[in-house]
C-alpha atoms as a PDB file:
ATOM      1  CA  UNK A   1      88.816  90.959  88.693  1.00  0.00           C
ATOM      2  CA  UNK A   2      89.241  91.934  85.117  1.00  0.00           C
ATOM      3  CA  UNK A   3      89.700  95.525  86.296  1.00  0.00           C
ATOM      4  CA  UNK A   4      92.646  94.029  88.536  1.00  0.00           C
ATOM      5  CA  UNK A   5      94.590  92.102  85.903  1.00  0.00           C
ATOM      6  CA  UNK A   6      93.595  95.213  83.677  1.00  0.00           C
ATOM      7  CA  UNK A   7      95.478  97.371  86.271  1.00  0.00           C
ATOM      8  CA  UNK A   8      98.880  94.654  86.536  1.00  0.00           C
ATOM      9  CA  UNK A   9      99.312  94.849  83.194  1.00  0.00           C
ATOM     10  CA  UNK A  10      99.270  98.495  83.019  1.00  0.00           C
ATOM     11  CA  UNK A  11     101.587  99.349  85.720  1.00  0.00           C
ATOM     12  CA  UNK A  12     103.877  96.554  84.617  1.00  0.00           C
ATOM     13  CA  UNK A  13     103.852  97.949  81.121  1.00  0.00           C
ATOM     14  CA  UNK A  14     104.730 101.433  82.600  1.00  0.00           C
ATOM     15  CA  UNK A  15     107.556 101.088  84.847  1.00  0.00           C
ATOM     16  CA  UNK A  16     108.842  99.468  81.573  1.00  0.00           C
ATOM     17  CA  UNK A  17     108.582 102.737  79.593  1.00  0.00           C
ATOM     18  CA  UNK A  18     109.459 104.833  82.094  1.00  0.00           C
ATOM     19  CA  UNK A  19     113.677 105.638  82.293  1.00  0.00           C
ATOM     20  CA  UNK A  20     112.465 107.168  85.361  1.00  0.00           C
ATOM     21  CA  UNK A  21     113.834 104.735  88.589  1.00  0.00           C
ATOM     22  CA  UNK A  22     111.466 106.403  90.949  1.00  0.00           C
ATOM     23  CA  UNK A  23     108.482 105.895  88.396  1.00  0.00           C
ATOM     24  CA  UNK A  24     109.554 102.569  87.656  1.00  0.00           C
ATOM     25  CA  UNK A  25     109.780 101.653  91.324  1.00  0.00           C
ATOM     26  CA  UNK A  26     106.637 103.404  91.697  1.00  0.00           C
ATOM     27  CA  UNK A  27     104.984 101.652  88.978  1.00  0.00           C
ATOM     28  CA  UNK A  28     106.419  97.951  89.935  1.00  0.00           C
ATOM     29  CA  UNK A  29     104.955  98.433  93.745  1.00  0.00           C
ATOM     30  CA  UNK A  30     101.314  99.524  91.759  1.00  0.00           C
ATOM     31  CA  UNK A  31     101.548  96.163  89.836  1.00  0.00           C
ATOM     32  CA  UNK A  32     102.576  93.950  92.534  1.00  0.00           C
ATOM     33  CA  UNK A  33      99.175  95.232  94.818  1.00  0.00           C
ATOM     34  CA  UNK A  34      97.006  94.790  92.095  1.00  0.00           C
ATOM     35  CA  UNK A  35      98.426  91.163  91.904  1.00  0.00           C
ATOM     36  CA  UNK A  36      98.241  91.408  95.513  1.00  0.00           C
ATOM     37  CA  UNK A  37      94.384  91.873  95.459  1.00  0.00           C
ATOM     38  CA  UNK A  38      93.486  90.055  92.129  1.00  0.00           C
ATOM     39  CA  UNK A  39      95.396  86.646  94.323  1.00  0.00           C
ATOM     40  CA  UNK A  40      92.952  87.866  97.630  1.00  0.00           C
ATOM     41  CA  UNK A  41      89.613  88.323  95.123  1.00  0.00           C
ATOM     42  CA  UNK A  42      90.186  84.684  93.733  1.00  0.00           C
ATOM     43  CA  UNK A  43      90.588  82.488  96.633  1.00  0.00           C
ATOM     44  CA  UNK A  44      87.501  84.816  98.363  1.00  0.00           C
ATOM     45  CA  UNK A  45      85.199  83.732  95.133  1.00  0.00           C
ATOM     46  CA  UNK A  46      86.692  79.905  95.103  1.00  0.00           C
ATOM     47  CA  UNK A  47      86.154  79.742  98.989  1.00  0.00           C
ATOM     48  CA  UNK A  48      82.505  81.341  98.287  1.00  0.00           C
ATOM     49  CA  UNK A  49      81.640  78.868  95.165  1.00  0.00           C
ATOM     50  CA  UNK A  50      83.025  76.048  96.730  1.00  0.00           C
ATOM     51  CA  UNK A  51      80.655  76.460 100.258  1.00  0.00           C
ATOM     52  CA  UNK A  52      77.467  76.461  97.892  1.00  0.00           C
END
């Protein structure tokens, strides 16, 4: 999960230094999957910890 929130950050960082609107766009879609699967990963491991 840290590799996840690791990966937001960067992608949200870059389509912010990027004057690129393709690469920005680009970057913004990257961010908002990694969110995406970060959201997925913690409700799987709360569902998980909360059966044992």
């Amino acid at each position: 999960m840290k590799r996840e929130e690791a990966s937001h950050r960067l992608y949200t960082i870059l389509s912010e230094l990027t004057e690129d609107e393709r690469l920005h766009t680009t970057f913004l879609a990257l961010a908002e999957e990694a969110k995406h699967k970060l959201r997925i990963e913690k409700e799987y491991d709360d569902l998980i910890s909360s059966d044992n």
